[in-house]
N, C-alpha and C. Protein backbone atom coordinates (compact mmCIF):
# COMPACT_ATOMS: atom_id res chain seq x y z
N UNK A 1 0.82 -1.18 0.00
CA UNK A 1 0.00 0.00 0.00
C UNK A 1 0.88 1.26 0.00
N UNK A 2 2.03 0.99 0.63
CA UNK A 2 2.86 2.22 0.76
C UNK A 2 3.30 2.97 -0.40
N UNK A 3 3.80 2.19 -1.54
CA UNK A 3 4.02 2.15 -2.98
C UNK A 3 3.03 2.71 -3.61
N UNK A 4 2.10 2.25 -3.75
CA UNK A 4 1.06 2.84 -4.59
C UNK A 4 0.48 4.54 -3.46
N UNK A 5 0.30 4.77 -2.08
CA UNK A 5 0.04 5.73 -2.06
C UNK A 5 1.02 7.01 -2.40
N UNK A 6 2.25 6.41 -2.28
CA UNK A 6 3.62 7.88 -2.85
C UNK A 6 3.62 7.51 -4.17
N UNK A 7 3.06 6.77 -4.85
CA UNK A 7 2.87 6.96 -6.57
C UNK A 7 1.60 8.16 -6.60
N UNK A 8 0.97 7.85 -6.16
CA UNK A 8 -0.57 8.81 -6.43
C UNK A 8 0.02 10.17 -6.14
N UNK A 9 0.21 10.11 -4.43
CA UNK A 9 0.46 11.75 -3.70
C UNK A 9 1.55 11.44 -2.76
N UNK A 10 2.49 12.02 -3.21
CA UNK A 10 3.90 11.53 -2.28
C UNK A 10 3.61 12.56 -0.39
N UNK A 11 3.40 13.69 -0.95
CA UNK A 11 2.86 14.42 0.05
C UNK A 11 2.29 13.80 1.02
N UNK A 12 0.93 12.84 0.82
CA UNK A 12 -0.47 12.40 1.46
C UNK A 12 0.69 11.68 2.33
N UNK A 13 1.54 10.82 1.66
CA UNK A 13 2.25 9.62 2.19
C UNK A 13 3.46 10.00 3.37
N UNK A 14 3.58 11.72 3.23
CA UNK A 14 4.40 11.94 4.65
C UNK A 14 3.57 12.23 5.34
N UNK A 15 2.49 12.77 5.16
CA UNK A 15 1.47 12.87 6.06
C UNK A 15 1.17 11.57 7.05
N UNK A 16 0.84 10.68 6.26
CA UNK A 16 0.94 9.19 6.89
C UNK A 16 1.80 9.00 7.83
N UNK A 17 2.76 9.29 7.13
CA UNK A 17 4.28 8.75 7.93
C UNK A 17 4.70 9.41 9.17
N UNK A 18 4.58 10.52 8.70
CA UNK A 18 4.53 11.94 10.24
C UNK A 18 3.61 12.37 10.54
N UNK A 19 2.46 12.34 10.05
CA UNK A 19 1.37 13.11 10.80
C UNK A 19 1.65 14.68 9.71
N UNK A 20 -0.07 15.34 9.99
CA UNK A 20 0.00 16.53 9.58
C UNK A 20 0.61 17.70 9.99
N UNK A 21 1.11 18.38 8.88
CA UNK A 21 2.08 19.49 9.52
C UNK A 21 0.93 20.52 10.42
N UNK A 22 1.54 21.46 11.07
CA UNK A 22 0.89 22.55 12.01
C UNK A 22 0.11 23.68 10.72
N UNK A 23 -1.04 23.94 11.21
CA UNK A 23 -1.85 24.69 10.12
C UNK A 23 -1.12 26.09 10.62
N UNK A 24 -0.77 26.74 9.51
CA UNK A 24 -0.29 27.86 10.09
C UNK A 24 -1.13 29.30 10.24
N UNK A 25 -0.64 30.27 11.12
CA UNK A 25 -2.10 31.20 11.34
C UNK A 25 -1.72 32.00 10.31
N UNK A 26 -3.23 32.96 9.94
CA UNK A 26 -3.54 33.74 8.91
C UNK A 26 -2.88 34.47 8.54
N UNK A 27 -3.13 35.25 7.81
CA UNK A 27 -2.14 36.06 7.29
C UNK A 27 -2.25 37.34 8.11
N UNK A 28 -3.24 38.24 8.77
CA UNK A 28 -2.90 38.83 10.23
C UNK A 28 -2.33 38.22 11.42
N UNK A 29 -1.96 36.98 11.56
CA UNK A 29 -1.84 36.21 12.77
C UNK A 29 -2.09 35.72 13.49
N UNK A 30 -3.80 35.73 13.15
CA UNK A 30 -4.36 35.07 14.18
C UNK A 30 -4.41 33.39 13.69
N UNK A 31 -5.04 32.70 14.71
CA UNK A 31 -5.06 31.57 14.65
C UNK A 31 -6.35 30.94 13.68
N UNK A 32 -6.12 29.90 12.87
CA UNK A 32 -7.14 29.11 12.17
C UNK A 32 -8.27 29.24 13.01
N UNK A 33 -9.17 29.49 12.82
CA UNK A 33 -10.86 28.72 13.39
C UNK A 33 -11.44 28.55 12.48
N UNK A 34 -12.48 27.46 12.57
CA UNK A 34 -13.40 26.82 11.78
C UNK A 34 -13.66 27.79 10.88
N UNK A 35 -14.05 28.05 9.45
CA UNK A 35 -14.09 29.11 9.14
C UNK A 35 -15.80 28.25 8.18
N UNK A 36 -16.92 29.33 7.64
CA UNK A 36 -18.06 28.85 7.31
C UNK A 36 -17.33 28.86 5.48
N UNK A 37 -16.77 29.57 5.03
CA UNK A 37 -16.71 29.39 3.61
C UNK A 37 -15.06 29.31 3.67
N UNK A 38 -14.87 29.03 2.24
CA UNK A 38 -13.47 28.38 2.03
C UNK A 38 -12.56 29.75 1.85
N UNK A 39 -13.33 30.62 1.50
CA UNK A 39 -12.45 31.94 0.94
C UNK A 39 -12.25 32.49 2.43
N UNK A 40 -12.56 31.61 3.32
CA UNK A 40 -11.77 32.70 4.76
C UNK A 40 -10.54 31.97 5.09
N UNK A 41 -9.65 30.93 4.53
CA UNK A 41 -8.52 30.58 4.11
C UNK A 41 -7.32 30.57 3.49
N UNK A 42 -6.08 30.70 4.13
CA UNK A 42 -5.07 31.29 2.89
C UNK A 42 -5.07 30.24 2.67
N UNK A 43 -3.95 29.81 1.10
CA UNK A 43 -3.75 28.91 0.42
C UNK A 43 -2.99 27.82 1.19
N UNK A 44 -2.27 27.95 1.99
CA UNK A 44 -1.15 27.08 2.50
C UNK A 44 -1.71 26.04 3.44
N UNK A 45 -2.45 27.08 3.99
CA UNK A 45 -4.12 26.25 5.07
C UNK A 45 -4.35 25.70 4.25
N UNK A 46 -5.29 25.77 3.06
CA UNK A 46 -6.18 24.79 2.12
C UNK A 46 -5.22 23.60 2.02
N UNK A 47 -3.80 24.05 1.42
CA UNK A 47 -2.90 23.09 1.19
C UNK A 47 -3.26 21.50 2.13
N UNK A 48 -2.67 21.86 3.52
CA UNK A 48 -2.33 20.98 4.47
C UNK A 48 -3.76 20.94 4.46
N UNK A 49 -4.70 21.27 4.66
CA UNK A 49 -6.07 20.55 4.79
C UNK A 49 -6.19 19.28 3.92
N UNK A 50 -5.97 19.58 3.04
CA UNK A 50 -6.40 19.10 1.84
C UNK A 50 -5.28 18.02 1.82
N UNK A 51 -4.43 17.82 1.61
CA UNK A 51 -3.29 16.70 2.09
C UNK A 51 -3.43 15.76 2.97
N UNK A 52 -4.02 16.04 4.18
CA UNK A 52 -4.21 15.15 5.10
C UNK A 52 -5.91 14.42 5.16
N UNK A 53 -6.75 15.39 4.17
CA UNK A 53 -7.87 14.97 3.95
C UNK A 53 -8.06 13.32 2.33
N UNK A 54 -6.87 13.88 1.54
CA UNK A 54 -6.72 13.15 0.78
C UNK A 54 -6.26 11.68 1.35
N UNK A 55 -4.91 11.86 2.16
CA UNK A 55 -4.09 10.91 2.57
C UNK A 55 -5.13 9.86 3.44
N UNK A 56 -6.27 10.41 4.26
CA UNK A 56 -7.31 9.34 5.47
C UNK A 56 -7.75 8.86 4.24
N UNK A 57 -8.43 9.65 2.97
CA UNK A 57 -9.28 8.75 2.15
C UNK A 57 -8.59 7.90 1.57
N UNK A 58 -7.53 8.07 0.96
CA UNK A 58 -6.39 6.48 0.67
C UNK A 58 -6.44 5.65 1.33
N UNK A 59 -6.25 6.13 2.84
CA UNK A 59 -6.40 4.62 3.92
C UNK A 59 -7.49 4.09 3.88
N UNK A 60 -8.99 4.76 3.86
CA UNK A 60 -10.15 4.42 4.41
C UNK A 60 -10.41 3.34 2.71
N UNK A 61 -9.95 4.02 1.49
CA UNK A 61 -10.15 3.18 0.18
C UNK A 61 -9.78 2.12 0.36
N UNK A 62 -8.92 1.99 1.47
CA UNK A 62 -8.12 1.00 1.17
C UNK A 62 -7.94 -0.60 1.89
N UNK A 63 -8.98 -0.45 2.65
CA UNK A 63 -9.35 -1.15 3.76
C UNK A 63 -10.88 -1.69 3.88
N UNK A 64 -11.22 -3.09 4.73
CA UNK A 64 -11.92 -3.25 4.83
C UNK A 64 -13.03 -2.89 5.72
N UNK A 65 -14.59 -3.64 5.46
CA UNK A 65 -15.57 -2.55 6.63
C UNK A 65 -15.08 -3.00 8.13
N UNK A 66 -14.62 -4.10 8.20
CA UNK A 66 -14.05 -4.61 9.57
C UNK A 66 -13.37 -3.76 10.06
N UNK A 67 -11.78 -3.76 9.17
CA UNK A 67 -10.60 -2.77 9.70
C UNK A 67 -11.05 -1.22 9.71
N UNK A 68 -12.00 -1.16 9.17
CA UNK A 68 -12.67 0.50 9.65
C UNK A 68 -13.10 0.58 10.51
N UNK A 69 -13.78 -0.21 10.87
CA UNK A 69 -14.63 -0.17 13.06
C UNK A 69 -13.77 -0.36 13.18
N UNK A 70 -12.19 -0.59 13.30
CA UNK A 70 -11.48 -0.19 14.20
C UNK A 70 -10.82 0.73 14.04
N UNK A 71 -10.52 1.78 13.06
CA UNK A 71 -9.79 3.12 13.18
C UNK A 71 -10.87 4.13 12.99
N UNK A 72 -11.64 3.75 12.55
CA UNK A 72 -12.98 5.10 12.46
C UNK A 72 -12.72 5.95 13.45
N UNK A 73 -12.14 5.79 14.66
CA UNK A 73 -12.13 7.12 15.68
C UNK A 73 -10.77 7.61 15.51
N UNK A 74 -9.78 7.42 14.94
CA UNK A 74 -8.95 8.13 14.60
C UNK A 74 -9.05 9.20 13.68
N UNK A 75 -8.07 10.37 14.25
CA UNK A 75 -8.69 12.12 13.54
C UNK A 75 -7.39 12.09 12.40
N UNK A 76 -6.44 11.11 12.32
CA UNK A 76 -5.27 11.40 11.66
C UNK A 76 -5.07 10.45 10.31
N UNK A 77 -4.22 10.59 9.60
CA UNK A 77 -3.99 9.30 8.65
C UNK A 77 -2.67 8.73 9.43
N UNK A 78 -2.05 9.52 10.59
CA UNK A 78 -0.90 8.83 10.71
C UNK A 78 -1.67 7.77 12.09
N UNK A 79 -2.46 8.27 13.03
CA UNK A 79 -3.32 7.88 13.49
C UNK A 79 -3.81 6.02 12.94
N UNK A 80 -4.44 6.36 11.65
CA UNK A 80 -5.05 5.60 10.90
C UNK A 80 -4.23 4.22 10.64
N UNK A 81 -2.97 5.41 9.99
CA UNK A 81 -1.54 3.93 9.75
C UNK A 81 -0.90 3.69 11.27
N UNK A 82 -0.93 3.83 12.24
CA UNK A 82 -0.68 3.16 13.27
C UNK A 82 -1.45 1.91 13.65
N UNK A 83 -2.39 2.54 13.84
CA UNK A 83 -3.33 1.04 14.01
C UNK A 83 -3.38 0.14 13.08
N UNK A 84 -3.46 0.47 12.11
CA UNK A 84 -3.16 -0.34 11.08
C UNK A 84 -2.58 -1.60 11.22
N UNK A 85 -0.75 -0.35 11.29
CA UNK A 85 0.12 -1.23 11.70
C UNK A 85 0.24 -2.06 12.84
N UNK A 86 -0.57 -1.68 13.99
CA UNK A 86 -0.92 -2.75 15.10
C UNK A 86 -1.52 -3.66 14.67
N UNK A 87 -2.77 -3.52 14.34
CA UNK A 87 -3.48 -4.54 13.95
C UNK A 87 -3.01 -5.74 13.16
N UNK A 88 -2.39 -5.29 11.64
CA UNK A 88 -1.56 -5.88 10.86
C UNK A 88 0.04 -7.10 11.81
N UNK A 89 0.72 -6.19 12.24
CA UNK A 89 2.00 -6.58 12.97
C UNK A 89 1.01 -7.43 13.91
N UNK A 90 0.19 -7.66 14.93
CA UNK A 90 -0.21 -8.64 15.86
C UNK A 90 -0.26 -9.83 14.62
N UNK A 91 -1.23 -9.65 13.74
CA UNK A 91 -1.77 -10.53 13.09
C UNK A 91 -0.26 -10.97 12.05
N UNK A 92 0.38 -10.94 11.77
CA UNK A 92 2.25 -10.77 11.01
C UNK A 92 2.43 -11.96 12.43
N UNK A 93 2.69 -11.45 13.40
CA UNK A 93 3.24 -12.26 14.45
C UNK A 93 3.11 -13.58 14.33
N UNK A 94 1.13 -13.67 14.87
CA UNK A 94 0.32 -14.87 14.71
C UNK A 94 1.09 -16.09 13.74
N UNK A 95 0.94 -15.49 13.07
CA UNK A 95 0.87 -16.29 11.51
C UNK A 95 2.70 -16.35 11.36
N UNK A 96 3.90 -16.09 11.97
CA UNK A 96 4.95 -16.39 12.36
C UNK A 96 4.85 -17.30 13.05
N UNK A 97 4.14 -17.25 14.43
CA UNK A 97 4.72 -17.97 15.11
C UNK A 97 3.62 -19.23 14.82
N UNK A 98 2.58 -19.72 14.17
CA UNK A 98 1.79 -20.50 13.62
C UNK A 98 3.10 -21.32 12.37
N UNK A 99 3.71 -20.57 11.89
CA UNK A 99 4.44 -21.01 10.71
C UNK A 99 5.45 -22.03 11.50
N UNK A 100 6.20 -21.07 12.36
CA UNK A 100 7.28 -21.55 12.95
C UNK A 100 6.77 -22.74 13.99
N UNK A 101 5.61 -22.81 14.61
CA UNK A 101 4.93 -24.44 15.31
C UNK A 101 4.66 -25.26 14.03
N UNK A 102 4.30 -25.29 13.26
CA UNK A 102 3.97 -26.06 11.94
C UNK A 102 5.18 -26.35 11.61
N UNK A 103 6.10 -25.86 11.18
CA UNK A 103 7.65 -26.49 10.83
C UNK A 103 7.84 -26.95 12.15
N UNK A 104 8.11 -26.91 13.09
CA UNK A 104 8.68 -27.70 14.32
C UNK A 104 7.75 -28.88 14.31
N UNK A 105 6.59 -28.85 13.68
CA UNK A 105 5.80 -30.25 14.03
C UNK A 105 6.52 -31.19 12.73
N UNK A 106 6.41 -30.82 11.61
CA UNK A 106 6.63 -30.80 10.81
C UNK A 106 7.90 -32.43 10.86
N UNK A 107 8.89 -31.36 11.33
CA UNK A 107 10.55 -31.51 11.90
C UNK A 107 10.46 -32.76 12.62
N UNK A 108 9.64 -32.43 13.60
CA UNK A 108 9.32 -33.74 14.44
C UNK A 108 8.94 -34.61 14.50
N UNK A 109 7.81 -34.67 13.67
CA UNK A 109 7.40 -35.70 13.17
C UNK A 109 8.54 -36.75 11.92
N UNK A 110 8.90 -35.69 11.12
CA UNK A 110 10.06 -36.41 10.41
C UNK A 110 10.88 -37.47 11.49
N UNK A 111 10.97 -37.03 12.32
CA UNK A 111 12.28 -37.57 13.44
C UNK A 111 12.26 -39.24 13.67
């Protein structure tokens, strides 16, 4: 998955990797708030919005309805690829150490 999301949007994919950068404040200085229309946004805001909004929908495309009840409450894509990677790496383990009892039976039985 990693491959194909830095083929699409290499960007989305540091997002993933690090998390979203800090939205930066306006162009008077004040700080982001929710704003009702898009034109109360500088560009750089839209930018990182839009980057990290792209990058969750890659993950969420990319996954099943199962593995979604379990990250659905995550606000991040790096969020998103953590659990992921928990979920994934437990289940990686499993299926190691399932491999590695199956060859030892395997072995033993040869004996």
């Amino acid at each position: 998955m990693k491959v194909h999301i830095q083929s699409i949007d290499y960007r989305a994919w540091l997002v993933i990797q690090n998390g979203p950068r800090r939205i930066p404040n306006n162009s008077d200085g004040k700080k982001l708030v929710k704003r009702a229309s898009i034109f109360d946004y500088i560009e750089e805001q839209l930018d990182i919005i839009q980057t990290n909004a792209r990058a969750i929908n890659m993950l969420y495309c990319a996954i099943s309805e199962e593995e979604y009840k379990r990250i659905s409450t995550c606000e991040t894509a790096q969020d998103i690829w953590d659990r992921l990677e928990n979920i994934h790496g437990d289940a990686n383990k499993v299926k190691e150490i399932e491999s590695t009892s199956t060859l030892e039976e395997s072995e033993n039985d040869e004996d």
